[in-house]
Protein backbone atom coordinates (compact mmCIF):
# COMPACT_ATOMS: atom_id res chain seq x y z
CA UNK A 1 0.00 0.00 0.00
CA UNK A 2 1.54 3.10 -1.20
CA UNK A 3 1.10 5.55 1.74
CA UNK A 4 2.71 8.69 0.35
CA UNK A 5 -0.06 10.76 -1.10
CA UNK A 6 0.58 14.03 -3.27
CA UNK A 7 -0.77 17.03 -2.20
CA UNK A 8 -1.18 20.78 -3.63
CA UNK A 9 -1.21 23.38 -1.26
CA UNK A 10 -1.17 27.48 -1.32
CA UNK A 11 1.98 28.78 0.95
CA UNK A 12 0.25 30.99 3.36
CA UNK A 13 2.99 33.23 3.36
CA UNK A 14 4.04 34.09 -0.14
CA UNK A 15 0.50 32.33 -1.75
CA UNK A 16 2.66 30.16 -4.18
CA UNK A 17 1.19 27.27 -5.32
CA UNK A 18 3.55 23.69 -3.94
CA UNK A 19 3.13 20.65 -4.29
CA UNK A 20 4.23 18.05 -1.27
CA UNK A 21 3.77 14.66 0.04
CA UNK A 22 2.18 13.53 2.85
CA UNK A 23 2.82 10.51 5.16
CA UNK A 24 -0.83 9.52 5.40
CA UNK A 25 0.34 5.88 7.81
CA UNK A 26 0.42 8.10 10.71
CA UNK A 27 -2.98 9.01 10.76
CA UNK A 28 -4.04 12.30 11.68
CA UNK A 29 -1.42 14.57 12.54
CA UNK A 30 -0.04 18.31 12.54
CA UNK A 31 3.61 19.24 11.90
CA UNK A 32 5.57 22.05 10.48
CA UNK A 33 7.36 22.58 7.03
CA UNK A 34 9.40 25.22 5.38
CA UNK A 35 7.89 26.54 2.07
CA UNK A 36 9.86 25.57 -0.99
CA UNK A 37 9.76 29.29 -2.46
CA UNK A 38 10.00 31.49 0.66
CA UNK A 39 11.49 29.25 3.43
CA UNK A 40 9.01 30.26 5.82
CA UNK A 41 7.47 27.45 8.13
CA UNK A 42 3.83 26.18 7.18
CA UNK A 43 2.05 23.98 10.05
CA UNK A 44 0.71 21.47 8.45
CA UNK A 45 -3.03 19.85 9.69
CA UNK A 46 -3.63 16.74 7.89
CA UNK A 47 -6.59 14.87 8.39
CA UNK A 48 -7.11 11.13 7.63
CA UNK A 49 -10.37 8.48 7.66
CA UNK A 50 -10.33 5.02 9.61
CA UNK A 51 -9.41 3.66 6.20
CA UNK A 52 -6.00 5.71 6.13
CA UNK A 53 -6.89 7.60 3.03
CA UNK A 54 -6.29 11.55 3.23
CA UNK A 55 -9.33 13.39 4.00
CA UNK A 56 -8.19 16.94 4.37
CA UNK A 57 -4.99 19.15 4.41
CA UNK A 58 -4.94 22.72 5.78
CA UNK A 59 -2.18 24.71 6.34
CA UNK A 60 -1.91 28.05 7.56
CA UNK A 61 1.20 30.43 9.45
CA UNK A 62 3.18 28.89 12.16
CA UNK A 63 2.22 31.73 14.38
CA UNK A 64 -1.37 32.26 13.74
């Protein structure tokens, strides 16, 4: 089971457009990551079903 799942996401920060994977084995989970463009640090909320397929990604400013 391939548990690496693409994902495109709008950098809060600089509003580029990226495109990342996510580690959907470990469930639901939150973690930071540092935009590809502008280096700044995007937490990450990713949300996953009893099945272990990604429901939902939203991101937003480490500091809001």
């Amino acid at each position: 089971m391939n548990t690496l799942q693409e994902a495109t996401i709008i950098c809060p920060y600089c509003g580029e457009i990226l495109v990342t994977f996510i580690d959907n084995s470990a469930g639901n989970q939150q973690y930071i990551e540092d935009c590809q463009v502008c280096c700044c640090p995007i937490l990450f909320d990713i949300e996953v079903d009893a099945n272990g397929e990604l429901q939902q990604v939203n991101t937003r400013q480490e500091n809001e």
